[in-house]
Every structure is written in structure tokens, then in C-alpha cells.
C-alpha atoms as a PDB file:
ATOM      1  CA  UNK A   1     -19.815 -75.398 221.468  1.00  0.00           C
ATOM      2  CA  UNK A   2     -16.904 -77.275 221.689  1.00  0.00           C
ATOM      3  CA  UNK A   3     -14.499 -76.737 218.514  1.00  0.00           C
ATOM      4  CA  UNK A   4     -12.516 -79.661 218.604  1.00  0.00           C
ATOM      5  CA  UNK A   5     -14.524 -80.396 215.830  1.00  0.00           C
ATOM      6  CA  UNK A   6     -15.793 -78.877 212.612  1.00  0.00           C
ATOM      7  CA  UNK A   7     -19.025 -80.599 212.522  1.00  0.00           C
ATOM      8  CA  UNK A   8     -21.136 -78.513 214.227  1.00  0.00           C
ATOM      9  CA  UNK A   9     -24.419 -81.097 213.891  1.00  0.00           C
ATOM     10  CA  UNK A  10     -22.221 -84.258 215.860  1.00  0.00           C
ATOM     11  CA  UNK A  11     -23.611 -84.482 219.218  1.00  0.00           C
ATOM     12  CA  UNK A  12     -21.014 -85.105 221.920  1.00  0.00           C
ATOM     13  CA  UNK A  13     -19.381 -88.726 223.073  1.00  0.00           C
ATOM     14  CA  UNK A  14     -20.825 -87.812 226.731  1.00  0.00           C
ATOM     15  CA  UNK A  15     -22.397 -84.371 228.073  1.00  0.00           C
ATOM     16  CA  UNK A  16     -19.895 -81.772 228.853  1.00  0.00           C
ATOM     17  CA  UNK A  17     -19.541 -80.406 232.473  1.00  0.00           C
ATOM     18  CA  UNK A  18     -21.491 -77.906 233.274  1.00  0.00           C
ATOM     19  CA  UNK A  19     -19.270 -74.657 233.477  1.00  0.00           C
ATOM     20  CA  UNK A  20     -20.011 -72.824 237.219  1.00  0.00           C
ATOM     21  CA  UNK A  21     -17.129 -70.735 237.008  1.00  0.00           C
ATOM     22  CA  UNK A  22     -17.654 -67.698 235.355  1.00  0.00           C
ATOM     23  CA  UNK A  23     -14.133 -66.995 234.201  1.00  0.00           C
ATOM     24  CA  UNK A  24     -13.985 -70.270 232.672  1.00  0.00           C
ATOM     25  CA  UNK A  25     -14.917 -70.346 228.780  1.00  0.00           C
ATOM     26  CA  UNK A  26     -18.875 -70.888 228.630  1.00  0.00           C
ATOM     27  CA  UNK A  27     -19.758 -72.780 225.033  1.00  0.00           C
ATOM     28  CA  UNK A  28     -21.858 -69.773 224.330  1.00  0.00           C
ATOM     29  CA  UNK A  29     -24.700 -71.647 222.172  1.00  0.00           C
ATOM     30  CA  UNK A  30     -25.689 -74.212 220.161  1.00  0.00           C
ATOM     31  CA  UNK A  31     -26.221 -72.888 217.046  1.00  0.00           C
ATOM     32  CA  UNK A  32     -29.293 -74.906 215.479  1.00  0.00           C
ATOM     33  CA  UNK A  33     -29.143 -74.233 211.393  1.00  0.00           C
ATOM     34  CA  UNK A  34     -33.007 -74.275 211.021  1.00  0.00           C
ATOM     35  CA  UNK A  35     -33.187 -73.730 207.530  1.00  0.00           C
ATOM     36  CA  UNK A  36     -37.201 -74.330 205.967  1.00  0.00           C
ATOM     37  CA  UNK A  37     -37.288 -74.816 202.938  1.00  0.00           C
ATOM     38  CA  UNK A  38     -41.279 -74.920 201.547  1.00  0.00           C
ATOM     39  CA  UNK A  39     -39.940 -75.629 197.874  1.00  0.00           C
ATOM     40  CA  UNK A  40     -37.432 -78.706 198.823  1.00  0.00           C
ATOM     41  CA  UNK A  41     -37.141 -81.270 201.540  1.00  0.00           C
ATOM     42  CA  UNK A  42     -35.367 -79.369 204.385  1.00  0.00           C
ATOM     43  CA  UNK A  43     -34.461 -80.196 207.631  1.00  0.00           C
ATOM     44  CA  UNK A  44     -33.076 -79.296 210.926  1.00  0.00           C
ATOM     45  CA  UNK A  45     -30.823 -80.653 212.921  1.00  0.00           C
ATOM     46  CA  UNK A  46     -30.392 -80.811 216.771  1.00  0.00           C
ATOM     47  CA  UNK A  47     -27.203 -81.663 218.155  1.00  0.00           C
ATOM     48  CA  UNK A  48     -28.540 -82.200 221.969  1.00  0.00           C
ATOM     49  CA  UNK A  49     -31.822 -83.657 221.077  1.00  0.00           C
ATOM     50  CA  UNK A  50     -30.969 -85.724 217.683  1.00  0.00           C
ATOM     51  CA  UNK A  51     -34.183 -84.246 216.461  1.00  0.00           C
ATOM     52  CA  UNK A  52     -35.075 -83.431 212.560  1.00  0.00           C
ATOM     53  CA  UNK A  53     -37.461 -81.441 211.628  1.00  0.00           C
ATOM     54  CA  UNK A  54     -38.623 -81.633 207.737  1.00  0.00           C
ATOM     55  CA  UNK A  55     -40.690 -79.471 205.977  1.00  0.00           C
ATOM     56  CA  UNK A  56     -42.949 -80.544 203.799  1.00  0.00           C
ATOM     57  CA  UNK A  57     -42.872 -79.988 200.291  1.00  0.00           C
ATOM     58  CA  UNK A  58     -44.713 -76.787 199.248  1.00  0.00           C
ATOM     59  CA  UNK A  59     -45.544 -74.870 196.182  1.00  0.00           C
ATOM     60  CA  UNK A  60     -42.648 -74.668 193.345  1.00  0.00           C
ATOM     61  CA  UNK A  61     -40.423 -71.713 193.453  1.00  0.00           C
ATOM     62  CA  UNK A  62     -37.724 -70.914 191.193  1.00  0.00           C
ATOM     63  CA  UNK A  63     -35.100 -70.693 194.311  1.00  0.00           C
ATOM     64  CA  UNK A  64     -31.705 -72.518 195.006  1.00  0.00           C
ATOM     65  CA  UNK A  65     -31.607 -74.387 197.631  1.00  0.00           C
ATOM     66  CA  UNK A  66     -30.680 -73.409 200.791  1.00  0.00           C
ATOM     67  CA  UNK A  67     -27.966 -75.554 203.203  1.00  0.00           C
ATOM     68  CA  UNK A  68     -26.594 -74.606 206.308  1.00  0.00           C
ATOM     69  CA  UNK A  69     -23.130 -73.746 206.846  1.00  0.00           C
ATOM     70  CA  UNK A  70     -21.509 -77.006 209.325  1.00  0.00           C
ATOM     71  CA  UNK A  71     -18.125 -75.460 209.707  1.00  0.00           C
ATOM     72  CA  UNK A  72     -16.315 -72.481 211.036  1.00  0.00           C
ATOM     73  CA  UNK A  73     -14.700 -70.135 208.601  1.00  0.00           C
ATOM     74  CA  UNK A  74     -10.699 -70.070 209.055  1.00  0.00           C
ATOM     75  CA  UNK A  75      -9.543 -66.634 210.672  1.00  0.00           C
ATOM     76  CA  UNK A  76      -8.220 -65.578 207.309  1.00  0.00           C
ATOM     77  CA  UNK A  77     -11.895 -65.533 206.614  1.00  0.00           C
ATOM     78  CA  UNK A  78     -12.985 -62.629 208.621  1.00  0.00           C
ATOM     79  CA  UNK A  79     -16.617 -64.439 209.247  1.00  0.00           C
ATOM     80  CA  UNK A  80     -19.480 -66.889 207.367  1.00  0.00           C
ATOM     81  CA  UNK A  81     -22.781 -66.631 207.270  1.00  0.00           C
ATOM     82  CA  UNK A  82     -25.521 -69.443 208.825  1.00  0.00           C
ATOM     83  CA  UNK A  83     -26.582 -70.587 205.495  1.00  0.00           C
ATOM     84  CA  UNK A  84     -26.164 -69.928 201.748  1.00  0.00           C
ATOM     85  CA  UNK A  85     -27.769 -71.178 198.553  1.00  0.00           C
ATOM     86  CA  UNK A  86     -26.082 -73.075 195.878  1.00  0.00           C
ATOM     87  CA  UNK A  87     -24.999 -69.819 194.006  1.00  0.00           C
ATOM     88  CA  UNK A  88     -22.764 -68.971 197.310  1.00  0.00           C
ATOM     89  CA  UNK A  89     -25.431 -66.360 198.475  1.00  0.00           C
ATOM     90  CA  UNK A  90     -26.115 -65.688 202.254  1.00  0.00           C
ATOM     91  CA  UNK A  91     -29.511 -66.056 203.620  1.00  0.00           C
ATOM     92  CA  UNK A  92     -30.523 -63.104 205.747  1.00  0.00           C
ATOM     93  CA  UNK A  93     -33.159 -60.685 206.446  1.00  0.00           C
ATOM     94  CA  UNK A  94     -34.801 -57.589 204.241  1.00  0.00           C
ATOM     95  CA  UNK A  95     -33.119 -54.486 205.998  1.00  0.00           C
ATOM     96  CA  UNK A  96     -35.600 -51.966 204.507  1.00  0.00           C
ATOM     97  CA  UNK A  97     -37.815 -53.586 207.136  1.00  0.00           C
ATOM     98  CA  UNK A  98     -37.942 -53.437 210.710  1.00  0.00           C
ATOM     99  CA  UNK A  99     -37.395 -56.750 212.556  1.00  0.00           C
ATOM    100  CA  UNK A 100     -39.861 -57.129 215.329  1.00  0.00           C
ATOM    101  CA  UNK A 101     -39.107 -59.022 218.580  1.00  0.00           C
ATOM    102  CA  UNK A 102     -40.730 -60.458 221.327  1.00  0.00           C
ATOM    103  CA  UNK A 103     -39.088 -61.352 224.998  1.00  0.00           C
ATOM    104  CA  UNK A 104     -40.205 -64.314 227.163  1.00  0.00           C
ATOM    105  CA  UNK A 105     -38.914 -62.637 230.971  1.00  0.00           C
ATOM    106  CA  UNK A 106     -40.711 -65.095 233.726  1.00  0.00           C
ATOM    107  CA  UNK A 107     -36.588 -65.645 233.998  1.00  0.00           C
ATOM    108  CA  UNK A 108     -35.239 -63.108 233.037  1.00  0.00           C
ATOM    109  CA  UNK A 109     -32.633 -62.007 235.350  1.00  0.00           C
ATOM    110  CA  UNK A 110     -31.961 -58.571 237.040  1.00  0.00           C
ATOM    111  CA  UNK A 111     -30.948 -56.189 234.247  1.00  0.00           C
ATOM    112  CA  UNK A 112     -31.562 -58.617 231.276  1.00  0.00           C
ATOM    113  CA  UNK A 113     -33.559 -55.911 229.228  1.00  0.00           C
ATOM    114  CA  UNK A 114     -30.721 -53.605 229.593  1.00  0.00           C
ATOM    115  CA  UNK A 115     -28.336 -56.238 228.387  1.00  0.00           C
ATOM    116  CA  UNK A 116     -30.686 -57.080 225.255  1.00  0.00           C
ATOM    117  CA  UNK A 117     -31.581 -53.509 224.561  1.00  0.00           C
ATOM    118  CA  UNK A 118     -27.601 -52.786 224.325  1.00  0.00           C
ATOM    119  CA  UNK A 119     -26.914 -56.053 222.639  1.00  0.00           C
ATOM    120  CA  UNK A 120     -29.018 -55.181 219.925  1.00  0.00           C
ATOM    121  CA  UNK A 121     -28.447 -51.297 219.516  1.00  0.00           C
ATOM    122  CA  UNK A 122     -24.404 -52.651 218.815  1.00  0.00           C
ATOM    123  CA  UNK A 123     -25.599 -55.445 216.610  1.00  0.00           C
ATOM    124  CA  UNK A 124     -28.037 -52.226 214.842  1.00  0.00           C
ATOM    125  CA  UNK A 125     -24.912 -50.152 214.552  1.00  0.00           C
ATOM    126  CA  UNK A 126     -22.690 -52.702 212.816  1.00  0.00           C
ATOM    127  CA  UNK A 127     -25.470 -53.993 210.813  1.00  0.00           C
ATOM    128  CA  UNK A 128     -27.925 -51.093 209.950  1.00  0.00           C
ATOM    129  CA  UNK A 129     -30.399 -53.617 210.880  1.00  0.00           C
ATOM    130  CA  UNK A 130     -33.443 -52.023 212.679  1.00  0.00           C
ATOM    131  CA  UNK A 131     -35.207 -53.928 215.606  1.00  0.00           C
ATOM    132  CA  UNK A 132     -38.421 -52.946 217.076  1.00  0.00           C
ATOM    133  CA  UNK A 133     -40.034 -54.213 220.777  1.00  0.00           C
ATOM    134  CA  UNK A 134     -43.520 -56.033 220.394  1.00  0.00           C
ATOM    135  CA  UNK A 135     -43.671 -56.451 224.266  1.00  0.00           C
ATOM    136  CA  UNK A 136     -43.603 -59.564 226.462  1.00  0.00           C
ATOM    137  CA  UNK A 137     -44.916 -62.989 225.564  1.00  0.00           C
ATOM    138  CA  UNK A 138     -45.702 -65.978 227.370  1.00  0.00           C
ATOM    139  CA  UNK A 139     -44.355 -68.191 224.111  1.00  0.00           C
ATOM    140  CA  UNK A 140     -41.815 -70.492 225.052  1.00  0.00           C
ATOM    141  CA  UNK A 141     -38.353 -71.177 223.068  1.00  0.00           C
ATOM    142  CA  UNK A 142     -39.060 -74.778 221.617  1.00  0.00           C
ATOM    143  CA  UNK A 143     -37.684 -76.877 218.009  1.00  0.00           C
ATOM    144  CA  UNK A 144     -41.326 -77.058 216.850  1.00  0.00           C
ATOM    145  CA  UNK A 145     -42.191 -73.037 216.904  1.00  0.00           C
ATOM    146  CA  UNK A 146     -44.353 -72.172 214.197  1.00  0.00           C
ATOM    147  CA  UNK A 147     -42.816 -69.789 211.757  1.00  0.00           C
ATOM    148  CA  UNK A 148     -46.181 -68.067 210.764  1.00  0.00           C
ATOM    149  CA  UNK A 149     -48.973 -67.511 214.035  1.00  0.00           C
ATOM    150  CA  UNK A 150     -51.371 -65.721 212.758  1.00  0.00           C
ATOM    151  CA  UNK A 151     -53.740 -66.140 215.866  1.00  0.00           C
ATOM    152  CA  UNK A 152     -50.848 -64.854 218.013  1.00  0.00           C
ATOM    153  CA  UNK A 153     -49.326 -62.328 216.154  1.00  0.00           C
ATOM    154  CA  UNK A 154     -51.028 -61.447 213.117  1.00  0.00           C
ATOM    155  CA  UNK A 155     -50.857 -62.253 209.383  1.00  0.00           C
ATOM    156  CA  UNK A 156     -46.925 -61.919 209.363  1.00  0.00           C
ATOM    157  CA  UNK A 157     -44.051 -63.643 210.320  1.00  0.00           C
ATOM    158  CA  UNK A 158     -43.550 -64.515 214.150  1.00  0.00           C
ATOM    159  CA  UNK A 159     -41.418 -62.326 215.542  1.00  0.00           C
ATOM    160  CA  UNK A 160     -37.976 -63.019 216.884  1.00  0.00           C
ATOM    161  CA  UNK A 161     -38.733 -65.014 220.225  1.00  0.00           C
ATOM    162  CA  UNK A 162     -35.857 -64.307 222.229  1.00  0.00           C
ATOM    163  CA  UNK A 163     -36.201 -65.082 226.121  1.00  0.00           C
ATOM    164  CA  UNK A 164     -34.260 -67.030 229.272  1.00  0.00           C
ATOM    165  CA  UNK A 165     -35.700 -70.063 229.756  1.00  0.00           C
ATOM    166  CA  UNK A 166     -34.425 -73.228 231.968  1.00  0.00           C
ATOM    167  CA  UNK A 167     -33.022 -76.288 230.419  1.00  0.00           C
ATOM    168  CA  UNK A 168     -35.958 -78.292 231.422  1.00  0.00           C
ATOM    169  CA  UNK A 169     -38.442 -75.750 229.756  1.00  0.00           C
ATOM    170  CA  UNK A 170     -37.387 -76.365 226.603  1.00  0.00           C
ATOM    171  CA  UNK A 171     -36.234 -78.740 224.088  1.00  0.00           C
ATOM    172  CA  UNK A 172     -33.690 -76.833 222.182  1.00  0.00           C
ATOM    173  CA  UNK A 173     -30.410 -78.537 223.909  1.00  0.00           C
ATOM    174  CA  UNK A 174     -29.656 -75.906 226.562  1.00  0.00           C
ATOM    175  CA  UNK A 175     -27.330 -76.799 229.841  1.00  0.00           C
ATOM    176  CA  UNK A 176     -24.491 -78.595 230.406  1.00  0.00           C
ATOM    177  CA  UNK A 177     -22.499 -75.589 229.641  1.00  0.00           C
ATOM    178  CA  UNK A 178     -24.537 -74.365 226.236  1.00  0.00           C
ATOM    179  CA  UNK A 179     -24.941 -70.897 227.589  1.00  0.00           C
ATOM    180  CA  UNK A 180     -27.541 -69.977 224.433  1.00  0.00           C
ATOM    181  CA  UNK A 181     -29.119 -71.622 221.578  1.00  0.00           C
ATOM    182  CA  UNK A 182     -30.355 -70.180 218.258  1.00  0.00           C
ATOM    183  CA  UNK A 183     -32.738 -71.288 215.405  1.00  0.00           C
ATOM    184  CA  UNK A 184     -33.939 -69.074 212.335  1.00  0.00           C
ATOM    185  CA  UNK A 185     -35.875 -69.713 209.313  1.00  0.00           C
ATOM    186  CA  UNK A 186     -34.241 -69.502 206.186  1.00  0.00           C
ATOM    187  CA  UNK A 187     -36.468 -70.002 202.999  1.00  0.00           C
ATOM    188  CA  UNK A 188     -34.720 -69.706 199.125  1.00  0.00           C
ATOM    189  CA  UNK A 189     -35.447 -67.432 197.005  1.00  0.00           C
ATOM    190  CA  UNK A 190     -34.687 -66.267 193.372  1.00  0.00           C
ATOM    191  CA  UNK A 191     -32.129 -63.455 195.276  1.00  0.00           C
ATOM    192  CA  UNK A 192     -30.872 -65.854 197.962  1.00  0.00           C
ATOM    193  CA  UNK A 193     -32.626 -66.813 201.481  1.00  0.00           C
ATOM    194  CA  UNK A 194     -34.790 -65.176 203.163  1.00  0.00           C
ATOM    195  CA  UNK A 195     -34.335 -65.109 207.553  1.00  0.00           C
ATOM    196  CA  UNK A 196     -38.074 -64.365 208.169  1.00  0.00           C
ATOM    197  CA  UNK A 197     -37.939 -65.332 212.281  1.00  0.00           C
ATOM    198  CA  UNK A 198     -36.009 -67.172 214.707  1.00  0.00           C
ATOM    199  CA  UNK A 199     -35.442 -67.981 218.345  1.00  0.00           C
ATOM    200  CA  UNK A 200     -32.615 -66.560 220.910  1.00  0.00           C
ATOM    201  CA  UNK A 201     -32.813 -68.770 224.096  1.00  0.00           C
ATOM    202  CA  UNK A 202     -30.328 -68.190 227.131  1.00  0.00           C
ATOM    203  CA  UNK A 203     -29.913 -70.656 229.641  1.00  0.00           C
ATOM    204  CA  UNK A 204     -31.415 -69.172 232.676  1.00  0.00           C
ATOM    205  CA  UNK A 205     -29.880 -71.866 235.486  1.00  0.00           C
ATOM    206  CA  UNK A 206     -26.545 -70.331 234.394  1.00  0.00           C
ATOM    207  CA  UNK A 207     -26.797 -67.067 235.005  1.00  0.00           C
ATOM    208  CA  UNK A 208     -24.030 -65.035 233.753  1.00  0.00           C
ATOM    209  CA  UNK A 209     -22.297 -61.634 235.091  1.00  0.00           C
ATOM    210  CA  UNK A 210     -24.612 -58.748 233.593  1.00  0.00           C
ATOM    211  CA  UNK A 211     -22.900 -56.377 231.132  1.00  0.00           C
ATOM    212  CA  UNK A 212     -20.165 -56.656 228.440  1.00  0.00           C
ATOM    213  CA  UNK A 213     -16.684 -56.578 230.820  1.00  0.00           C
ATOM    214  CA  UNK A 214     -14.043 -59.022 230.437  1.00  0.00           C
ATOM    215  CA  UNK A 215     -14.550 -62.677 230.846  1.00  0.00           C
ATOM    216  CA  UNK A 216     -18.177 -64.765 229.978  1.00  0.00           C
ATOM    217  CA  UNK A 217     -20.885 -61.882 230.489  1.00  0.00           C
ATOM    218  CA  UNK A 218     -24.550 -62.033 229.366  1.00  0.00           C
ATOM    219  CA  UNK A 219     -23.793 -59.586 226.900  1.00  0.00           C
ATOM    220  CA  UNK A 220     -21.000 -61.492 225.101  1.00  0.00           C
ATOM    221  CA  UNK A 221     -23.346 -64.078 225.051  1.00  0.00           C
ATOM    222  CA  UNK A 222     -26.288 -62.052 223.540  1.00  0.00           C
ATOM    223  CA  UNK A 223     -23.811 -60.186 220.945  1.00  0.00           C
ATOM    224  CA  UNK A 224     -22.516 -63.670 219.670  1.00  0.00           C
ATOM    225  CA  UNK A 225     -26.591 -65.855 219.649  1.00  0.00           C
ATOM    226  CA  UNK A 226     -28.443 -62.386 218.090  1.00  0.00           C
ATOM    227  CA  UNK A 227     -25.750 -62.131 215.442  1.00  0.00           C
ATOM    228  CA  UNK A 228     -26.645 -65.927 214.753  1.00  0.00           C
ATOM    229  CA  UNK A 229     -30.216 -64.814 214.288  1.00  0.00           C
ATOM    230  CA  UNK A 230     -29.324 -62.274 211.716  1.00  0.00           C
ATOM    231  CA  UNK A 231     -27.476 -64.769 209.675  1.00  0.00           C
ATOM    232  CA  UNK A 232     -23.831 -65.124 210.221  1.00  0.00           C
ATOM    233  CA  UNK A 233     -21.804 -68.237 211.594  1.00  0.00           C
ATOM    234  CA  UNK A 234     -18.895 -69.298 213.293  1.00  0.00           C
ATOM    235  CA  UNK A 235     -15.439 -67.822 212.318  1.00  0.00           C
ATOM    236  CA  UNK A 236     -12.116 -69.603 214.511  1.00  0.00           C
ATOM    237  CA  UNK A 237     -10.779 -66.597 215.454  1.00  0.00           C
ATOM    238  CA  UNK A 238     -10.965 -65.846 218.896  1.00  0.00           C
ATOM    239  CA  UNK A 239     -10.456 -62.435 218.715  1.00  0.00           C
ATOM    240  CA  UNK A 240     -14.070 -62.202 217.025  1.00  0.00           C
ATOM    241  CA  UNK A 241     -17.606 -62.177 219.013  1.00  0.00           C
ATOM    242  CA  UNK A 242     -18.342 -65.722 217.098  1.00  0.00           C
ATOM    243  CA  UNK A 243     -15.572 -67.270 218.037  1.00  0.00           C
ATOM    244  CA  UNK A 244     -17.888 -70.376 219.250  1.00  0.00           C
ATOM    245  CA  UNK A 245     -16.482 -70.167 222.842  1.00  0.00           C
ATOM    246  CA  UNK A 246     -16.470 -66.762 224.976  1.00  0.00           C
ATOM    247  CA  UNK A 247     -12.972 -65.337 226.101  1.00  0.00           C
ATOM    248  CA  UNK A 248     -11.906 -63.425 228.609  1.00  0.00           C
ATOM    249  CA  UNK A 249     -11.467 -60.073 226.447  1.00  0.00           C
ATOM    250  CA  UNK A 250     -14.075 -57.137 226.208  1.00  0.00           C
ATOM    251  CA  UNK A 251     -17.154 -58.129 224.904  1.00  0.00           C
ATOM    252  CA  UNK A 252     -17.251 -55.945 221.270  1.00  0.00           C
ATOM    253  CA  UNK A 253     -17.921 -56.843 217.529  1.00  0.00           C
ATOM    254  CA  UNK A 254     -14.511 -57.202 216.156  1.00  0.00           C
ATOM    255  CA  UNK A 255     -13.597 -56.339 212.443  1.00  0.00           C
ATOM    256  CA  UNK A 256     -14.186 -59.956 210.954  1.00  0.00           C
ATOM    257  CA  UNK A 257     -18.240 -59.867 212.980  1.00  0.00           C
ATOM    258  CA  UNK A 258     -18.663 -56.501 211.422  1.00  0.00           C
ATOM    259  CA  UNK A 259     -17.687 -56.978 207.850  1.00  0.00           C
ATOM    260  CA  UNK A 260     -19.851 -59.979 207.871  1.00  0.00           C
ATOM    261  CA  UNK A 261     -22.697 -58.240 209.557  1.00  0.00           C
ATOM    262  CA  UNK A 262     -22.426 -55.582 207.010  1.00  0.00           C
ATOM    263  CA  UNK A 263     -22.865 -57.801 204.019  1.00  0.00           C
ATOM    264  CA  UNK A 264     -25.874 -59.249 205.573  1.00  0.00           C
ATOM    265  CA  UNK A 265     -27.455 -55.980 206.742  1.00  0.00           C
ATOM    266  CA  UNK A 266     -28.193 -52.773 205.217  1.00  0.00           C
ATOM    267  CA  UNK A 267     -25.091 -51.878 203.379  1.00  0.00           C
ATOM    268  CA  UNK A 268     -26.300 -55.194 200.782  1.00  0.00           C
ATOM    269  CA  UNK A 269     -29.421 -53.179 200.054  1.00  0.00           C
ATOM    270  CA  UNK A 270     -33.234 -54.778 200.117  1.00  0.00           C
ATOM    271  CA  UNK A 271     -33.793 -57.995 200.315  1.00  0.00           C
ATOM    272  CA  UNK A 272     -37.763 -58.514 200.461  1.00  0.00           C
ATOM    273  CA  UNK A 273     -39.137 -61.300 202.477  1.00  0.00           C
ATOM    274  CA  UNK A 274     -41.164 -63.846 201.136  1.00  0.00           C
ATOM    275  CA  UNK A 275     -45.215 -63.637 201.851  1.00  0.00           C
ATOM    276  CA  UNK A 276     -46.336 -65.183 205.606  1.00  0.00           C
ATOM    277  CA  UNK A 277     -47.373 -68.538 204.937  1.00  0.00           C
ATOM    278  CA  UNK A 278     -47.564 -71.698 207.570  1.00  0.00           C
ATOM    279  CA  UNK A 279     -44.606 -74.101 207.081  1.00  0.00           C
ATOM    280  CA  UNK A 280     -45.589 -77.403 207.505  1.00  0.00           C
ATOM    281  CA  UNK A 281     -43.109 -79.720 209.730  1.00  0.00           C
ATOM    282  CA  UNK A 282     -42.540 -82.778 210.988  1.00  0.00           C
ATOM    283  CA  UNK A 283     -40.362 -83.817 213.577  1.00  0.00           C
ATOM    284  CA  UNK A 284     -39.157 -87.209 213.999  1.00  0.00           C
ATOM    285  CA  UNK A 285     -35.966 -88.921 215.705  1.00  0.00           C
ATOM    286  CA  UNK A 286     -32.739 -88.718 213.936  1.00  0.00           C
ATOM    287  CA  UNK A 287     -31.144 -91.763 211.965  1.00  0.00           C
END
């Protein structure tokens, strides 16, 4: 993500070269605020594509609004979350629950599972979040994902879909130097939002060095899209793991990631989910 600008929805003059270099900064992801909101019109914008996807009105709840958060915090800031209601409260997931996840692998690289399992036993430790394997899928990354599958997995929310996948495999504005992409459902509630799924994709053309050394690594990369899918946003302080470009230091949470992971994770107490439910969408071309 390039951040010569604060609007993180503007899709670029003219595609960015693709980075081949791996100690060159990677734009790690292109964060996709996919906030559904079954009370209100919501919608969710694609940079890449130019894509919306609304969701259509559902039964009344007494919730504020949810909007996505199109700016970086200031380094003063420490971090932001992904998206807050109008009260000011983040959106993020019940940590008295388990999150479940599912990996797409027909490209996953050599060593992948050992970069995700790592990946998210840091993000665990700063968050208190707990994540639990459902085993391989065949379900691609794609904008138009269903939020509740029963047929596939059960009267509950999907799972987190996280997987490698090649630009041309999916529609969620991977390549040209967008290393990952992430999309979660946020719905209001009378508390705040509610994350009840998402999607982690990692560009698999651009394979990046395994581990989390100095320079763009895979694990960087997973640190900086998984904390996405747990809620929190861009901060402009490079010496943080969502600074929205990678840099060439060790690949570690700093201070600002972890406060902000700690106000969205366990430390904030419960935060119960709202009941599995379809979310009706439809996606049609940008204005």
C-alpha cells in the first residue's frame, strides 16, 4: 500500500511495479474494510477492482453503525483499529471463543504452515486471542465469500479463510507488488462490532523469503494481514508491524501493534458474536 496518501479506498493513477527484489519494500496488503452491516446499507470497497459490495438491509437492531477506518493513525497514536461504530468503539472478535481457521495450500510454498503457525502463536501472545486449525480447504480467497456456509462448514460462521493464491485466482486486487490482502466482517452491535470471519490471501507469484529475519519475509507479511483480520489498522510508524509497507528491521509486534492488539483481544473481556445468519450482498461496479 502505497502511503503517499491517506485514502486508503483511492485506487492508483497507474499499477505500481511489481517489486522482484526482496530487499526492496513490498506494499504488504491491501487492506479491504469489509464491514456488513445486516441492519444498515453497508458496503465494501475494493481499491484494485473498484468493486462494492452492499448488503442488504436486514432485520432492525439497536446497533451503531459501523464505518471503516480510511486513514492511518499518526505515530503518536500507537495503532487504530479496522473499523469502529459511531460511539468510537472498535469492532473485533469475542475472545472467550476460539477463532477457527481454514488454509487453502495448492500454493502454499515450502514451509508456509510453519510461517502461519508462528505468525499466529505471536499474534495469540500479544492478543490472548485463541486460534484453532479446521484443516485444509479447497475454498478460494474471493470479494463475494459468503460469511455464513452452512453446507460447508456448519451452522456457524465461516471460518477465517486464509491461503496463497495467484493473482489471477482471485479477485481481491493481489499483484503488482500487493504482497497480501485482507477482508473481515464486521456487523454492529449494541457493545460495538462484531469480526465474525474474514479472509488472509498472500500473493503466491511473489514468493517471499520464509521466516521473520530482516528485510520483506513471509512472516512480516503474515504478522501485519492476520493482525488486520483481528481488527486493527494502519498506524505511520514504521517501527510498528502495520506500518503499511514492510522494512528492513526484524519482523516483531512492536509496542504501538501490541497495545492495540490488547484492547481488541482478551484483556477487553467478552465480546459475544452475533447468531450465524446469511448476509445478503450484492456486488456491482463502483461509481
Amino acid at each position: 500500500m502505497d502511503v503517499d496518501s491517506d485514502d486508503y479506498f483511492a485506487a492508483p493513477a497507474r499499477p505500481a511495479t511489481p517489486v522482484t527484489d526482496p530487499a526492496r519494500p513490498v506494499r504488504r496488503q491491501r487492506h479491504i474494510p469489509g464491514v456488513a452491516l445486516p441492519s444498515l446499507l453497508g458496503i465494501l470497497l475494493l481499491a484494485a477492482t473498484g468493486a462494492v459490495v452492499r448488503v442488504e438491509r436486514q432485520r432492525a437492531e439497536q446497533a451503531a453503525p459501523l464505518h471503516a477506518v480510511t486513514t492511518a493513525a499518526v505515530a503518536s497514536a500507537g495503532w487504530s483499529p479496522s473499523y469502529v461504530d459511531t460511539a468510537g468503539r472498535p469492532a473485533r472478535w469475542d475472545p472467550c471463543r476460539p477463532i477457527h481457521y481454514v488454509v487453502e495450500t495448492r500454493w502454499m510454498p515450502a514451509g508456509g504452515r510453519a510461517d502461519l503457525a508462528a505468525s499466529l502463536g505471536r499474534l495469540a501472545k500479544a492478543s490472548g486471542l485463541v486460534f484453532v486449525d479446521d484443516g485444509d480447504t479447497d475454498e478460494l480467497p474471493q470479494q463475494a465469500r459468503g460469511a455464513y456456509q452452512p453446507g460447508r462448514y456448519g451452522k456457524r460462521w465461516a471460518p477465517l479463510l486464509i491461503g496463497w493464491v495467484p493473482p489471477s485466482q482471485t479477485d481481491l486486487g493481489l499483484g503488482h507488488g500487493v504482497a497480501g490482502v485482507t477482508v473481515a466482517v464486521a456487523i454492529p452491535g449494541p457493545k460495538g462490532g462484531s469480526i465474525v470471519t474474514g479472509q488472509v490471501a498472500l500473493d503466491s507469484d511473489h514468493q517471499l523469503p520464509p521466516g521473520f529475519g530482516p528485510g520483506a519475509t513471509e512472516g512480516e507479511v503474515f504478522l501485519h494481514e492476520l493482525a488486520h483480520a483481528v481488527g486493527l489498522g494502519h498506524v505511520l510508524d514504521p517501527t510498528q508491524v502495520m506500518y503499511p509497507q514492510t522494512t528492513n528491521s526484524e519482523s516483531q509486534y512492536g509496542a504501538g501493534d501490541r497495545a492495540g492488539l490488547a484492547a481488541l483481544g482478551r484483556p477487553a473481556g467478552c465480546h459475544p458474536a452475533p447468531a450465524p445468519r446469511p448476509l445478503h450482498t450484492v456486488v456491482e461496479p463502483a461509481a
